[in-house]
N, C-alpha and C. Protein backbone atom coordinates (compact mmCIF):
# COMPACT_ATOMS: atom_id res chain seq x y z
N UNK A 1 -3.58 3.36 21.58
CA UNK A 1 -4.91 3.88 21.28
C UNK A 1 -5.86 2.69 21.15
N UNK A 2 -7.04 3.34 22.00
CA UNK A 2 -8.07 1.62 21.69
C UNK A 2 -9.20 2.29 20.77
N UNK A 3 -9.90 1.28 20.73
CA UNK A 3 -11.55 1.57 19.80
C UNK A 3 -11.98 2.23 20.20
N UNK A 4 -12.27 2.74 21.37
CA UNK A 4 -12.92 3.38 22.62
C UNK A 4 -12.27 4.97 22.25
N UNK A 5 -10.95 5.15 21.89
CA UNK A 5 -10.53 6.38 21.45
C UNK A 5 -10.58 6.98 20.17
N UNK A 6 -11.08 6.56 19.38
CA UNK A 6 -11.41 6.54 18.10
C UNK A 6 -12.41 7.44 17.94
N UNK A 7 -12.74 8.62 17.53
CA UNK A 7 -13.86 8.87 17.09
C UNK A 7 -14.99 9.18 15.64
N UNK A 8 -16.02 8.34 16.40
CA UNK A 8 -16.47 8.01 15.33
C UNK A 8 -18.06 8.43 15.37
N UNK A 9 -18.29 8.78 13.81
CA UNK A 9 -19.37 9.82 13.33
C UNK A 9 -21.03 9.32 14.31
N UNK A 10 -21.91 10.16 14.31
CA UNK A 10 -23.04 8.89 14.47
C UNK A 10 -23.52 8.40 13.76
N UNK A 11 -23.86 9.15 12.57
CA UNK A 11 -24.60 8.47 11.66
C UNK A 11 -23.49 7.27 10.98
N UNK A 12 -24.01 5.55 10.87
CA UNK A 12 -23.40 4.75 10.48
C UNK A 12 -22.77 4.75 9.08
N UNK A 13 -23.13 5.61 8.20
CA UNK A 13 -23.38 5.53 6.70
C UNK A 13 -21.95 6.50 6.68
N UNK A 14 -21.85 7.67 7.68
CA UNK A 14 -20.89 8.70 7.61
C UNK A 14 -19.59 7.90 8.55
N UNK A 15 -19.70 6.95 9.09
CA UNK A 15 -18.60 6.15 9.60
C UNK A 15 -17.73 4.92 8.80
N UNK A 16 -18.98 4.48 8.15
CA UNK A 16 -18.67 3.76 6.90
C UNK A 16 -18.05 4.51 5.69
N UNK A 17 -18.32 5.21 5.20
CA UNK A 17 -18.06 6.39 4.09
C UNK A 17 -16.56 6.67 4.59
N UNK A 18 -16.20 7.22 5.76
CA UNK A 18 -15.12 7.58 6.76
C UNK A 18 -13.91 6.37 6.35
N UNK A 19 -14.68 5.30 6.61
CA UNK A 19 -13.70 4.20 6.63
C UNK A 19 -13.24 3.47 5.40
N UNK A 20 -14.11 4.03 3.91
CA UNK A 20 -13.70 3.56 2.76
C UNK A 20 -12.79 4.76 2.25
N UNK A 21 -12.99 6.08 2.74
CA UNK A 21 -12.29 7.08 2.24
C UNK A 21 -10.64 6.41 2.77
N UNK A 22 -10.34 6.57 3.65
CA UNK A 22 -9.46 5.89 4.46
C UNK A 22 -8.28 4.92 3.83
N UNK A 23 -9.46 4.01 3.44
CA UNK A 23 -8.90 3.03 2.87
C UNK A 23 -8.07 3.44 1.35
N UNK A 24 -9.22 3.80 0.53
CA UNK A 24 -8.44 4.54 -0.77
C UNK A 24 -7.23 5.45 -0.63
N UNK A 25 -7.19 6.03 0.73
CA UNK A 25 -5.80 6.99 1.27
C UNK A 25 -4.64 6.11 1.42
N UNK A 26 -4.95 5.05 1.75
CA UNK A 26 -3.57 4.54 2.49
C UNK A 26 -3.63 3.38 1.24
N UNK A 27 -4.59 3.07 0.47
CA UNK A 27 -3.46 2.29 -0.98
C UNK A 27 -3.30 3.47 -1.73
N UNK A 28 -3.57 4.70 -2.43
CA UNK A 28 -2.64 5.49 -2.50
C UNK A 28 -1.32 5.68 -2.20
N UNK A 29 -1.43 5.98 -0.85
CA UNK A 29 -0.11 6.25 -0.21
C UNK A 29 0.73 4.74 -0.55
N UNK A 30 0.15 3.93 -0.30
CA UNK A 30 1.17 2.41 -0.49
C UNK A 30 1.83 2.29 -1.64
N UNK A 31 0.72 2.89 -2.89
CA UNK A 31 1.48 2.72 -4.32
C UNK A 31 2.07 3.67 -4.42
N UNK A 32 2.07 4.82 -4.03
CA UNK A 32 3.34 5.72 -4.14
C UNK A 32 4.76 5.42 -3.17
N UNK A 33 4.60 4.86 -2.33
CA UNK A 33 5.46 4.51 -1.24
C UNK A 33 6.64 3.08 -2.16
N UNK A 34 5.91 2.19 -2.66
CA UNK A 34 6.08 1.57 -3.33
C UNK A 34 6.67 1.62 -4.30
N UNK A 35 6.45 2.43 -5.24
CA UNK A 35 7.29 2.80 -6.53
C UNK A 35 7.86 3.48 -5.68
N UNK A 36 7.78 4.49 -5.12
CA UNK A 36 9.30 5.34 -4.81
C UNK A 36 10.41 4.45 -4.66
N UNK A 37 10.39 3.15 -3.62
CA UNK A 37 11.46 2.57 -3.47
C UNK A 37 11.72 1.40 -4.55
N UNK A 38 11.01 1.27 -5.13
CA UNK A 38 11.15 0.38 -6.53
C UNK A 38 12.26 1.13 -7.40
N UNK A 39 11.82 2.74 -7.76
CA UNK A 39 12.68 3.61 -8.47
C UNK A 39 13.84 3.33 -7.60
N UNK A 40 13.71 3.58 -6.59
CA UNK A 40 15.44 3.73 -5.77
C UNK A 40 16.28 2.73 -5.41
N UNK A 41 15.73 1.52 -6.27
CA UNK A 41 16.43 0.35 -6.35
C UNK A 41 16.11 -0.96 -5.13
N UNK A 42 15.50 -0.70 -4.56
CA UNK A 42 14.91 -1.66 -3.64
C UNK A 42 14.52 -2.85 -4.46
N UNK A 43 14.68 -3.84 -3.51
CA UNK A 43 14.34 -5.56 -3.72
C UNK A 43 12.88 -5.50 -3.23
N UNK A 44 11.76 -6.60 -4.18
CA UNK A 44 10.40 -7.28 -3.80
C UNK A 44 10.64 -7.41 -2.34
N UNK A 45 11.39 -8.21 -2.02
CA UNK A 45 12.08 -8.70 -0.30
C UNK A 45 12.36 -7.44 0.40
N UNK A 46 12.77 -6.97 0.59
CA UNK A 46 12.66 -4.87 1.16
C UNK A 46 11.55 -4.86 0.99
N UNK A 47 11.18 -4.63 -0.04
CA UNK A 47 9.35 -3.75 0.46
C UNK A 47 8.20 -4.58 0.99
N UNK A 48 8.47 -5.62 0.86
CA UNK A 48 7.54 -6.73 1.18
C UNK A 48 8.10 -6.75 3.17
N UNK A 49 9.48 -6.86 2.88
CA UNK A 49 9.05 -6.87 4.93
C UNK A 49 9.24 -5.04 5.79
N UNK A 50 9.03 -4.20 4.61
CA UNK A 50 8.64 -2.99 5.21
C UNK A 50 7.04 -2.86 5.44
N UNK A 51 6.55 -3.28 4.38
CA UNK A 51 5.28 -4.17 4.43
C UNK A 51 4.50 -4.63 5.46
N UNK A 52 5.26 -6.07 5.89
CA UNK A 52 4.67 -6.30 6.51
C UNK A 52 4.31 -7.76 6.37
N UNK A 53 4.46 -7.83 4.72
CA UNK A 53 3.58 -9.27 3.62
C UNK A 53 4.67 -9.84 3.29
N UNK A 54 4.22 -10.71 2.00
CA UNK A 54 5.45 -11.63 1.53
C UNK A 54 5.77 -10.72 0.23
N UNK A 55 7.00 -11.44 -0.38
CA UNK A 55 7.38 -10.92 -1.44
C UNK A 55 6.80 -11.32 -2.55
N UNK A 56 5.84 -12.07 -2.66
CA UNK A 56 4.46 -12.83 -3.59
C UNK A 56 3.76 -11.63 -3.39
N UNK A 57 3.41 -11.45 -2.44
CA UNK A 57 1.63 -10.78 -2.13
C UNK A 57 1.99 -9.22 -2.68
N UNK A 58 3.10 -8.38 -2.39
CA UNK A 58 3.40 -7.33 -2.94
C UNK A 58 4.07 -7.39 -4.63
N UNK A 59 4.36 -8.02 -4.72
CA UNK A 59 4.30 -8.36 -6.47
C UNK A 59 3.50 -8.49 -7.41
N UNK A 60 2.82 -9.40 -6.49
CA UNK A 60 1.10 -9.84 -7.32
C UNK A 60 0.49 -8.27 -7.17
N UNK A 61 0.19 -7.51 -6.25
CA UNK A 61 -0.63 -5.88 -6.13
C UNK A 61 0.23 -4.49 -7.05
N UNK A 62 1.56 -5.07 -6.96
CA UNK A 62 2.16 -3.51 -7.99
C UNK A 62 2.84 -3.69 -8.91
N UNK A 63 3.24 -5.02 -9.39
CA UNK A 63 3.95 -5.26 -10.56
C UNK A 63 3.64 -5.05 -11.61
N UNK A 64 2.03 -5.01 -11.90
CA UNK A 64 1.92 -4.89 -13.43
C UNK A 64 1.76 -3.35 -13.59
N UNK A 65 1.30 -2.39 -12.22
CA UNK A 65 1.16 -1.18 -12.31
C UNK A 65 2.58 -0.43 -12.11
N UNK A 66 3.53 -1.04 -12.18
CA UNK A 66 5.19 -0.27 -12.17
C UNK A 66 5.57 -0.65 -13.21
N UNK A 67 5.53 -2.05 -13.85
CA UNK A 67 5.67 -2.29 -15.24
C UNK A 67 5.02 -1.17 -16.50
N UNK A 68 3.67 -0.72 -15.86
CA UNK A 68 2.91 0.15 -17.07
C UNK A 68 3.64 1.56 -16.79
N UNK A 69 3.90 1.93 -15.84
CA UNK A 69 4.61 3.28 -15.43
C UNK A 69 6.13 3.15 -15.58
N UNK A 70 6.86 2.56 -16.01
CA UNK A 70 7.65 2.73 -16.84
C UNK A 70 9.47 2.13 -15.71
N UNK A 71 8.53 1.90 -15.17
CA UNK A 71 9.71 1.29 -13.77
C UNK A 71 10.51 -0.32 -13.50
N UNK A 72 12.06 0.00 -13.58
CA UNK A 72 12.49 -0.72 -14.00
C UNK A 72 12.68 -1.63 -12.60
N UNK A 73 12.33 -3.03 -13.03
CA UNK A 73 12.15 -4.04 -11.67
C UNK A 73 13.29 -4.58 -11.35
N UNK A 74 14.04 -4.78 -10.42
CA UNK A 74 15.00 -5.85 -10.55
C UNK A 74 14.37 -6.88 -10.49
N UNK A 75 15.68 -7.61 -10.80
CA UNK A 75 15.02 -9.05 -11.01
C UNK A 75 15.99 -10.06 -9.96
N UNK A 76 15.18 -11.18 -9.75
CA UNK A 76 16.51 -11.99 -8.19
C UNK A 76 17.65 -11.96 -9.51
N UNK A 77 18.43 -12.28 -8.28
CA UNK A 77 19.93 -12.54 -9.11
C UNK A 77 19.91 -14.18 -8.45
């Protein structure tokens, strides 16, 4: 799929709007995606190259919010 197939609103404000809604959808979805496999015992290293990122960069974004939700982290061995 290119840019060209994309469609997109005319008014700029409703394309923009489009594209922040978007955004809030898919870190949603990431932090739920995230703890799910945190609960199911997954390693920083697993979700980080399901990801995409390092195992820093996904630690630093959900650790303190799985820590407050009650989710138990492993830790390296």
């Amino acid at each position: 799929m290119s840019a060209e197939d994309v469609p997109v609103p005319n008014d700029p404000s409703d394309a923009l709007a489009a594209v922040v809604a978007l955004r809030r959808l898919a870190d949603q979805l990431e932090d739920a995606a995230v703890e799910q496999a945190m609960r199911s015992g997954w390693s920083w290293p697993e979700v980080a190259e399901a990801l995409g990122v390092t195992r820093q960069a996904v630690h630093k974004k959900h650790a303190k919010r799985l820590i407050a939700g009650g989710v138990a982290l492993r830790r390296r061995q």
